[in-house]
PDB file of N, CA and C in Angstrom:
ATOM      1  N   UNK A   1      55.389  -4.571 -78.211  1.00  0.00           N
ATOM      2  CA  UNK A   1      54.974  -4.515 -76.836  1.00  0.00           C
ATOM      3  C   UNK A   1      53.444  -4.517 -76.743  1.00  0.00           C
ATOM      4  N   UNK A   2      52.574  -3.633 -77.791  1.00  0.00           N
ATOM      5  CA  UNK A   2      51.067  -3.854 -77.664  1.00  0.00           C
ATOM      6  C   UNK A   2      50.574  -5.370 -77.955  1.00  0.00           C
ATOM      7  N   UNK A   3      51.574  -6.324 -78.460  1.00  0.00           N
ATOM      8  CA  UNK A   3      51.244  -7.826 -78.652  1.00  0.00           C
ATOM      9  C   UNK A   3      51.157  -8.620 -77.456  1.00  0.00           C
ATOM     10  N   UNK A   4      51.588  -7.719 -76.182  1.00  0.00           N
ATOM     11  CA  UNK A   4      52.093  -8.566 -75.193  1.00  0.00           C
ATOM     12  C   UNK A   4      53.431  -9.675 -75.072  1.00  0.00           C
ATOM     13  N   UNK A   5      54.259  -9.427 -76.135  1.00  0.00           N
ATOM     14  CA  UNK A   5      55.243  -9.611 -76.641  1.00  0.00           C
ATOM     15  C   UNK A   5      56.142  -9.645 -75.299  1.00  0.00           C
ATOM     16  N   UNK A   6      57.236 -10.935 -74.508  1.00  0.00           N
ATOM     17  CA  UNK A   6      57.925 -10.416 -73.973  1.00  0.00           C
ATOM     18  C   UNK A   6      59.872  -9.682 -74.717  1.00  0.00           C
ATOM     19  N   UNK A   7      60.249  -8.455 -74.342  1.00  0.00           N
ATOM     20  CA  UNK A   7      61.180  -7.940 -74.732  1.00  0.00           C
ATOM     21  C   UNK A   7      62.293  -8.043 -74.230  1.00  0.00           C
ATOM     22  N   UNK A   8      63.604  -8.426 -74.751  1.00  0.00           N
ATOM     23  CA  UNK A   8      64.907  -8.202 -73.966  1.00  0.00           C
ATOM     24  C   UNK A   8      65.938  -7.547 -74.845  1.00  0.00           C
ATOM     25  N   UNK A   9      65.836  -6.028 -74.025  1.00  0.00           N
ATOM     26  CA  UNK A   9      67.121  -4.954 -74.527  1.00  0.00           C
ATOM     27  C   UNK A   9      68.302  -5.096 -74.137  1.00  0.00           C
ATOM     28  N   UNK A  10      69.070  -5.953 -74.941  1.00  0.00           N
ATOM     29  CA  UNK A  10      70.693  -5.331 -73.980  1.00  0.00           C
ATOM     30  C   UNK A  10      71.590  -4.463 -74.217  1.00  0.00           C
ATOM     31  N   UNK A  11      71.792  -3.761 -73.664  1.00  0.00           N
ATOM     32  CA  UNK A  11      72.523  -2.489 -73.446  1.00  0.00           C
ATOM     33  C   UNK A  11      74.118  -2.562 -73.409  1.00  0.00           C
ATOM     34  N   UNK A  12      74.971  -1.520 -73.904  1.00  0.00           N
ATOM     35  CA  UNK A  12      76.097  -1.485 -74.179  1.00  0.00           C
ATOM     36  C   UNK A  12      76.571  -1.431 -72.425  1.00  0.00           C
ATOM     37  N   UNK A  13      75.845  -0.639 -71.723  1.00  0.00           N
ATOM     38  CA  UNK A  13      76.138  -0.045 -70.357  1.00  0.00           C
ATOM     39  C   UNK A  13      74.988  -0.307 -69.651  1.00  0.00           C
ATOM     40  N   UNK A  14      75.680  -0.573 -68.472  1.00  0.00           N
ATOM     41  CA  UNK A  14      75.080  -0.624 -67.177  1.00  0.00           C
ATOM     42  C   UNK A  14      74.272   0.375 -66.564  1.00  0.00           C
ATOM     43  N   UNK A  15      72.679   0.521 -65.408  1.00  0.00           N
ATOM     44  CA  UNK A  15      72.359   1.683 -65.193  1.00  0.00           C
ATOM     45  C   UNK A  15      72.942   2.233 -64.277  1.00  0.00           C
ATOM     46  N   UNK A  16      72.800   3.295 -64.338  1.00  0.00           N
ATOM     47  CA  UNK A  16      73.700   4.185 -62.955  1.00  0.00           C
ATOM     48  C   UNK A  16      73.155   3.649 -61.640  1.00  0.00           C
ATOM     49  N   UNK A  17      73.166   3.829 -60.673  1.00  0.00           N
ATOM     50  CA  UNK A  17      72.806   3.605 -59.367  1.00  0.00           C
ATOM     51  C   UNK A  17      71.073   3.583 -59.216  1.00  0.00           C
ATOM     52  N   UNK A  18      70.696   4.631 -59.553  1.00  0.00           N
ATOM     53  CA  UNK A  18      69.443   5.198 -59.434  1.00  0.00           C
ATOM     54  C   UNK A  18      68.307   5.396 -60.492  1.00  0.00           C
ATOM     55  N   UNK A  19      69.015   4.579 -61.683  1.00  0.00           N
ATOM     56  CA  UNK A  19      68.586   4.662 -63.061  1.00  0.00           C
ATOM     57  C   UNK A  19      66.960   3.917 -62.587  1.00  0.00           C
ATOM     58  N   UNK A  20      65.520   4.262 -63.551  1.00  0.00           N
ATOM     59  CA  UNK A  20      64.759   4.000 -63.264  1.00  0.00           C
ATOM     60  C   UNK A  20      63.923   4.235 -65.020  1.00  0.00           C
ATOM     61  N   UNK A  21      63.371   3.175 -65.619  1.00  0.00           N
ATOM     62  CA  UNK A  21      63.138   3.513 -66.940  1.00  0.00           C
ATOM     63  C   UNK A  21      61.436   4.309 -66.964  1.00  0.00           C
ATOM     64  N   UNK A  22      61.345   4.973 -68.120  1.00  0.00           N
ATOM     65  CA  UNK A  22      60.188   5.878 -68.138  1.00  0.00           C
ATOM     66  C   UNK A  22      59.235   5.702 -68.934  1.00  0.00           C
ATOM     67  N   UNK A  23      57.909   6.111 -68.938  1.00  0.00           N
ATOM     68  CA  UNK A  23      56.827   5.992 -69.562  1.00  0.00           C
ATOM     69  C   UNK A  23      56.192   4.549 -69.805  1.00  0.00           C
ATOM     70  N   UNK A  24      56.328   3.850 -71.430  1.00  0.00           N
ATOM     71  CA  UNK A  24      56.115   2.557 -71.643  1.00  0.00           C
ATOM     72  C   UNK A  24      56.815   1.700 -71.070  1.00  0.00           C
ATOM     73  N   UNK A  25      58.130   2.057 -70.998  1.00  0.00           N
ATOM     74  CA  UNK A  25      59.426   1.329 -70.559  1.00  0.00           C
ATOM     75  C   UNK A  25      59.125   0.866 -69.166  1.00  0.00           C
ATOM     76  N   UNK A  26      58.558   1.595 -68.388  1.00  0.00           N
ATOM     77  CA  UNK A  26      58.838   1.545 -66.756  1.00  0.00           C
ATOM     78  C   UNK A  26      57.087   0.660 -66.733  1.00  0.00           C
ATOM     79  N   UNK A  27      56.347   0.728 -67.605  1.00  0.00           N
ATOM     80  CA  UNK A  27      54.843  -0.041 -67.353  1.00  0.00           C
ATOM     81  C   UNK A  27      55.302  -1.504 -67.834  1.00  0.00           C
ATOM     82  N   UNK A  28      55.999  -1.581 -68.973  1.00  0.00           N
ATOM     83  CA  UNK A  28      56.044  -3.319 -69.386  1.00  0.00           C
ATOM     84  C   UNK A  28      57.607  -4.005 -68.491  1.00  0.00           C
ATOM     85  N   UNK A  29      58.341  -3.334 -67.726  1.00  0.00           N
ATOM     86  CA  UNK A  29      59.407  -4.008 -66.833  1.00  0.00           C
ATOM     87  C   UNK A  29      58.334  -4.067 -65.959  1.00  0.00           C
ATOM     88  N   UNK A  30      57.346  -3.405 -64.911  1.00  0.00           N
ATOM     89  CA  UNK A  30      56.747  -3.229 -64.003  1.00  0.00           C
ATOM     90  C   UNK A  30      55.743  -4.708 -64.309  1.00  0.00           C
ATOM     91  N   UNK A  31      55.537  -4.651 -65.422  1.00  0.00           N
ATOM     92  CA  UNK A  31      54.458  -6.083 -66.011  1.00  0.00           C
ATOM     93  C   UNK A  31      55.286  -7.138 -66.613  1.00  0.00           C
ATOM     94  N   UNK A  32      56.452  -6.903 -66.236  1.00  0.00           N
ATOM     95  CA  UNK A  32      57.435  -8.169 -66.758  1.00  0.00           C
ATOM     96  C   UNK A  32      57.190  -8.705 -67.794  1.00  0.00           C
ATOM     97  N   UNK A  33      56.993  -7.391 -68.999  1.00  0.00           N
ATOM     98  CA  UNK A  33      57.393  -8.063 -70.587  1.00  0.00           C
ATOM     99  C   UNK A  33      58.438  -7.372 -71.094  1.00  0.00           C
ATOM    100  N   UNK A  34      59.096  -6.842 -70.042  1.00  0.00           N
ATOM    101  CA  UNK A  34      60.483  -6.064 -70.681  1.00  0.00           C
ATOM    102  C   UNK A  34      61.573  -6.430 -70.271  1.00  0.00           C
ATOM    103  N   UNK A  35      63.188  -6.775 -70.333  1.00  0.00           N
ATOM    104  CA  UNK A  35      64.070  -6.733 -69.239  1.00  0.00           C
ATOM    105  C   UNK A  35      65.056  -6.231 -70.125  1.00  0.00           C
ATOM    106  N   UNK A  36      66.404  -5.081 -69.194  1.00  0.00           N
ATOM    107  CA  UNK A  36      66.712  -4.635 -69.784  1.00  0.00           C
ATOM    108  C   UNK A  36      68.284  -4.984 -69.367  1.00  0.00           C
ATOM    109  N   UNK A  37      69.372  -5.853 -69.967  1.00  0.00           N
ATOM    110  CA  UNK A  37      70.493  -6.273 -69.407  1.00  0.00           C
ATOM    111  C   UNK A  37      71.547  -5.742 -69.871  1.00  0.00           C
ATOM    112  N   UNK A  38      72.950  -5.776 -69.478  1.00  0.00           N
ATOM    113  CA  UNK A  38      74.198  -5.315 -69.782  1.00  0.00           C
ATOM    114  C   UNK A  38      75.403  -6.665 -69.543  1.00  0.00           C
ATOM    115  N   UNK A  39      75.991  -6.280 -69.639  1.00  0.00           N
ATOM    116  CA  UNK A  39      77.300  -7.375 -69.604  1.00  0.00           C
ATOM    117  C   UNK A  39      78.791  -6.591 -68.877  1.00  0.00           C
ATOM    118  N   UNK A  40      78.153  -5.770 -69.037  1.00  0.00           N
ATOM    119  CA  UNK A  40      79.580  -5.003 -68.075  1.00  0.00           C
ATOM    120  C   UNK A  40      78.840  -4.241 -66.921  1.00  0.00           C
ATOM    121  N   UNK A  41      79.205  -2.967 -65.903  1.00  0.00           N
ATOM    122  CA  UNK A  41      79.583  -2.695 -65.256  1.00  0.00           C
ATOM    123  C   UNK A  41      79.450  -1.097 -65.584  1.00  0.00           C
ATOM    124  N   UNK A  42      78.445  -0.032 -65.055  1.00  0.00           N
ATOM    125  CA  UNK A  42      78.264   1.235 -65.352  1.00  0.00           C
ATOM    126  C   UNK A  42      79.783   1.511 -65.357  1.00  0.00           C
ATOM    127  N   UNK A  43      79.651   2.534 -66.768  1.00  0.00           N
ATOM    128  CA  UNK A  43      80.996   3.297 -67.161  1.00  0.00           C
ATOM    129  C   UNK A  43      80.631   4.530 -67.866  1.00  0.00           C
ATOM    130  N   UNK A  44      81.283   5.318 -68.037  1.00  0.00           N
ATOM    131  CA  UNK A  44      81.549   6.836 -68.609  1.00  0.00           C
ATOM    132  C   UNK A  44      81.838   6.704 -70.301  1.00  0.00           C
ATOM    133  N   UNK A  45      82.285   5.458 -70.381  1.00  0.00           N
ATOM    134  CA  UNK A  45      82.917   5.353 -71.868  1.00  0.00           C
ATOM    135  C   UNK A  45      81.802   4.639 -72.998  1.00  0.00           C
ATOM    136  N   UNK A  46      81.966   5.161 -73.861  1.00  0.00           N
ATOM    137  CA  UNK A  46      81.506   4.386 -74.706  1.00  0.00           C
ATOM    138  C   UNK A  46      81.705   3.122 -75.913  1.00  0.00           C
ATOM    139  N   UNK A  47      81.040   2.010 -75.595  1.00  0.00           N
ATOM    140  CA  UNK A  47      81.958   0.629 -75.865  1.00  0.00           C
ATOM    141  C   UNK A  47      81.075   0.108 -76.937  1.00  0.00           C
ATOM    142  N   UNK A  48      81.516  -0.909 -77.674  1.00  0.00           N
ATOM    143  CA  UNK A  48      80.700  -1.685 -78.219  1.00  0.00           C
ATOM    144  C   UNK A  48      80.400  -2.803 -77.862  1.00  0.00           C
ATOM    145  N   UNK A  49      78.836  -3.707 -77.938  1.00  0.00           N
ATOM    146  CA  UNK A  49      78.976  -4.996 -77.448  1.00  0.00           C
ATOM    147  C   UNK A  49      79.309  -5.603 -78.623  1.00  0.00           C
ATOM    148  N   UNK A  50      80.287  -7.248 -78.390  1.00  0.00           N
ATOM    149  CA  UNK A  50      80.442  -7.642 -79.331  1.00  0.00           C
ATOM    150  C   UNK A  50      80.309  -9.456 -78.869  1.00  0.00           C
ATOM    151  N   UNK A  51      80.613  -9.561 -80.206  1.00  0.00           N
ATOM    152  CA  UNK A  51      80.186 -11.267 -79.276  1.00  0.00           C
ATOM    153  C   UNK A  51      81.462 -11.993 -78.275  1.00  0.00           C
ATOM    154  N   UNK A  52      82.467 -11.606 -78.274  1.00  0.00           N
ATOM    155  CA  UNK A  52      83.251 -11.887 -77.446  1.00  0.00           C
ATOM    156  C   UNK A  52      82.918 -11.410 -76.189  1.00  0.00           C
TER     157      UNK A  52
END
């Protein structure tokens, strides 16, 4: 991220409603070198992503 590097995290889970990321996290989405995606749908469970 100090390269100016753009980043894409994807996540097992979705954010909650109100989810809002913090510190570095919330400065390089805010400067659009971060994005942070899911493939499902906030849940309680814990899943694995897989390539299917």
């Amino acid at each position: 991220m100090n390269r100016g590097y753009n980043i894409i995290l994807p996540r097992e889970n979705e954010f909650p409603e109100l989810y809002m990321p913090a510190g570095e996290a919330f400065d390089a989405c805010a400067a659009g070198l971060q994005i942070k995606i899911s493939p499902r749908m906030y849940h309680m469970q814990k899943k694995a992503i897989t390539k299917a």
